[in-house]
Protein backbone atom coordinates (compact mmCIF):
# COMPACT_ATOMS: atom_id res chain seq x y z
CA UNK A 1 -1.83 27.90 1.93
CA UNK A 2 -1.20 24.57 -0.84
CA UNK A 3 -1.32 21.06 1.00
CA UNK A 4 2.43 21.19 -0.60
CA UNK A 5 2.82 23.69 2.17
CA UNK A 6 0.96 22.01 4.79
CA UNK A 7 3.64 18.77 4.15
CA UNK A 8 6.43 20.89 4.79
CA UNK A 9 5.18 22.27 8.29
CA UNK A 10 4.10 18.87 9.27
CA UNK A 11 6.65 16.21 10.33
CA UNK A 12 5.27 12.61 10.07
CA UNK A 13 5.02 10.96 13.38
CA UNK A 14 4.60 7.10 13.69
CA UNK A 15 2.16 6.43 16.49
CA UNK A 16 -0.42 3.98 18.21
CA UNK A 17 -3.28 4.02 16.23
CA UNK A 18 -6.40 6.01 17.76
CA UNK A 19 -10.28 6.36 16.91
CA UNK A 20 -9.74 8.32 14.06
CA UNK A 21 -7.24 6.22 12.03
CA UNK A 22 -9.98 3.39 11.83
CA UNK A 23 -12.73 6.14 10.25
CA UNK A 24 -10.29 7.19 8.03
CA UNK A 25 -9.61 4.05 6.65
CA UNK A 26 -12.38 3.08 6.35
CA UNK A 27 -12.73 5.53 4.07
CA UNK A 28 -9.34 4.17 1.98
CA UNK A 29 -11.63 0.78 0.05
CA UNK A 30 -14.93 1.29 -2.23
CA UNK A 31 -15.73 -2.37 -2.17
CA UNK A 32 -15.54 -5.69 -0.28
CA UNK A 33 -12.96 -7.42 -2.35
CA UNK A 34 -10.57 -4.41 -2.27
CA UNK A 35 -10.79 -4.73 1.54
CA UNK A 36 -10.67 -8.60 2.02
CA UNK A 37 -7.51 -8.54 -0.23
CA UNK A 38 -5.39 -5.83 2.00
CA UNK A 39 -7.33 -7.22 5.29
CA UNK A 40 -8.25 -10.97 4.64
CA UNK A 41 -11.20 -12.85 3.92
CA UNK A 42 -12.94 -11.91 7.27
CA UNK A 43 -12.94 -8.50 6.82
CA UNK A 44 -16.65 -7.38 5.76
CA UNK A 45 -17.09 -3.43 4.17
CA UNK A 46 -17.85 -0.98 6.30
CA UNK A 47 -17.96 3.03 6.82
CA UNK A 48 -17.86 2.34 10.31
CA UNK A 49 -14.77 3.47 12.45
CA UNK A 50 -15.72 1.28 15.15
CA UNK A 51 -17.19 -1.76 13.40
CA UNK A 52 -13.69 -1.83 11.62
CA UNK A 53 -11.61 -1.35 14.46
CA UNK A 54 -13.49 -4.55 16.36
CA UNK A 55 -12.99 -6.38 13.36
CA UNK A 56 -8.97 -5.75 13.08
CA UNK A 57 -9.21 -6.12 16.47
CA UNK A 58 -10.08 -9.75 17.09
CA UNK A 59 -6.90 -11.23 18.03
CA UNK A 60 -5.67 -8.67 20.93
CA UNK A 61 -2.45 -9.97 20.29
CA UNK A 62 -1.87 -7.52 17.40
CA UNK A 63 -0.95 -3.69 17.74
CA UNK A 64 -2.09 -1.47 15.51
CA UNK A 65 -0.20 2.12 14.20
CA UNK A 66 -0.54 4.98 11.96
CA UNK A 67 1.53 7.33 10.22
CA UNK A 68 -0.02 11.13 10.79
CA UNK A 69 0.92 13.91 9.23
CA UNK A 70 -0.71 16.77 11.38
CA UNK A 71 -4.30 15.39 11.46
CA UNK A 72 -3.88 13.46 8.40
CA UNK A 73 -3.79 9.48 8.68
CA UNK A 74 -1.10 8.87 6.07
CA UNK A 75 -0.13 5.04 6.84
CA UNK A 76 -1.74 2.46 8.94
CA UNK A 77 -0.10 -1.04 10.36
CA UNK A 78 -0.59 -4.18 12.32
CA UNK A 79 2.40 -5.48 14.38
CA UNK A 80 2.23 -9.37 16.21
CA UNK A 81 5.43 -9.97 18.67
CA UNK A 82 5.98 -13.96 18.23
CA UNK A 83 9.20 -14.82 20.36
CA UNK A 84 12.45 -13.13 18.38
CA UNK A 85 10.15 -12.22 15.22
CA UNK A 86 8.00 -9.29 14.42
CA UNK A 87 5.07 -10.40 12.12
CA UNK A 88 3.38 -7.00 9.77
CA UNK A 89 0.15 -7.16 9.31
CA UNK A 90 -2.72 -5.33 7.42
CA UNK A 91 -0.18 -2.03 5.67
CA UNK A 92 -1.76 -0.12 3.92
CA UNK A 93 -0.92 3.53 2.94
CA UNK A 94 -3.92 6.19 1.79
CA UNK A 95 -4.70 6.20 -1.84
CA UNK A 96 -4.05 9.53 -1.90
CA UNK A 97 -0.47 9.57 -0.87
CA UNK A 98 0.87 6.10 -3.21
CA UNK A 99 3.94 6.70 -4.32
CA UNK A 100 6.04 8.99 -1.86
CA UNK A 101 7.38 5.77 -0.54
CA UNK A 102 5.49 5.88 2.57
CA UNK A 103 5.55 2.11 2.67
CA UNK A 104 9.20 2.10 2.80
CA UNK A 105 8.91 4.41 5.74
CA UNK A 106 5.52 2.17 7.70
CA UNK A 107 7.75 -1.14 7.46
CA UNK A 108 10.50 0.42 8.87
CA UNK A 109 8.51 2.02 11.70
CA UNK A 110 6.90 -0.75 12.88
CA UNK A 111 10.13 -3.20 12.54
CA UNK A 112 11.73 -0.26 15.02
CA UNK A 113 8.50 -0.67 17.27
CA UNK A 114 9.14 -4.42 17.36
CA UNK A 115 13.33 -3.87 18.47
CA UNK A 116 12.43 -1.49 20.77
CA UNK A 117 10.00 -4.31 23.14
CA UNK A 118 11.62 -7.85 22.13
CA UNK A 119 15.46 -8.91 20.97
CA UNK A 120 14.15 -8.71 17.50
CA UNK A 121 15.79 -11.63 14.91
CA UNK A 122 13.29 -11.30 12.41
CA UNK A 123 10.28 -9.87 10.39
CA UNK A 124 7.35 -11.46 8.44
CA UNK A 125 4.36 -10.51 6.12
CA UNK A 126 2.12 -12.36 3.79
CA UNK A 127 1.05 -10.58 0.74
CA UNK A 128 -0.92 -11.36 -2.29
CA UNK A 129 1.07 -12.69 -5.59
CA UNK A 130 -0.77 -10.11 -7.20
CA UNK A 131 0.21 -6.81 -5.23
CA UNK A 132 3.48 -6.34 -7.69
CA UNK A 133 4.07 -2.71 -5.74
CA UNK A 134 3.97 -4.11 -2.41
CA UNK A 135 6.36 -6.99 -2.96
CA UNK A 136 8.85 -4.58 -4.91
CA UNK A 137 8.42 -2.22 -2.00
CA UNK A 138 9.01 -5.53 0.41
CA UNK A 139 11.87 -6.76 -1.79
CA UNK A 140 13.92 -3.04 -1.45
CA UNK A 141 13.95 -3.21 2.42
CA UNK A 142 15.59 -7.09 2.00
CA UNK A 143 12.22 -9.16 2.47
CA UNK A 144 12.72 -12.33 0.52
CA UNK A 145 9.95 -15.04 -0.39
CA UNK A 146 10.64 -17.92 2.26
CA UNK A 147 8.68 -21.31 3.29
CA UNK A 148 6.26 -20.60 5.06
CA UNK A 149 6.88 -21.85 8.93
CA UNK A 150 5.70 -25.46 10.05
CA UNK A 151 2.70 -24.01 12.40
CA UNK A 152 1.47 -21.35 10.59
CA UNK A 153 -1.34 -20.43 7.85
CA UNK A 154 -0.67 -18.97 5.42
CA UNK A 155 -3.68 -17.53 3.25
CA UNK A 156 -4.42 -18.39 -0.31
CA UNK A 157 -2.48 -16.71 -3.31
CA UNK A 158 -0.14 -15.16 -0.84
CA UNK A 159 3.88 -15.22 -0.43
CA UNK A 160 5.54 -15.46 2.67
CA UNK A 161 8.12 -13.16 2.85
CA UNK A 162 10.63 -12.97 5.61
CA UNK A 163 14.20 -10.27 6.57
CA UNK A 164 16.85 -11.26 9.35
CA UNK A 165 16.94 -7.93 11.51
């Protein structure tokens, strides 16, 4: 049986992430800098499942998800609940699968995640001036680059993109 095959017989399911998310991405950046710009600068490389998941997991005020696709981590995201707005955090989709507009599908999941626990107004991300794909992908579900909020940080050679829900 083709993996073509395989994708037909498995449904993608948006979930909590679990152990096995974190090894496998992990396995998604071959160097430092490739993680540090998807995770931020205090992010260090690692094959680790469980050094990475105590490094995204710092701040316990973030959730973290996955796309599956039977036993296949397609999609990972970070959701942070702050009053009416949903902040996105940390997407990132496996190399592997780019371009089947999984993004499209992550965003949207999490947003839905976000509605579902707080009278969502909002949604935020930050994401680096250079990531052309991401912003495009941003830009189609009605993100637009906004100030950044009085209060908050925002890092270095990023945008600040915001959608009213």
């Amino acid at each position: 049986m083709d993996q073509n095959t395989l994708q037909v017989n498995h449904p993608l399911k948006f979930e909590a992430a679990v152990e096995g998310d974190f090894a496998a991405l992990a396995s998604w950046f071959d160097n430092a800098h490739a993680l540090q710009e998807w995770g931020g600068p205090a992010l260090s490389l690692t094959r680790s499942p469980d050094d990475l998941m105590a490094q995204l997991h710092q701040s316990p005020d973030y959730s973290s998800y996955a796309i599956h696709q039977g036993n296949e981590t397609i999609a990972f995201g970070q959701l942070l609940l702050v009053k009416e707005r949903a902040h996105l955090a940390r997407l990132c989709v496996n190399p592997a699968r780019r371009g089947e507009k999984l993004g499209l599908r992550l965003v949207n999941e999490l947003i839905q995640q976000a509605a579902k626990t707080i009278n969502l107004k909002s949604a935020s991300l930050f994401v680096y001036e250079s990531n052309y794909v991401a912003i495009a992908c941003y830009q189609k579900l009605g993100f637009v680059e906004t100030v950044t909020p009085t209060g908050i940080s925002k890092p270095e050679r990023c945008k600040y993109m915001m959608k009213r829900c």
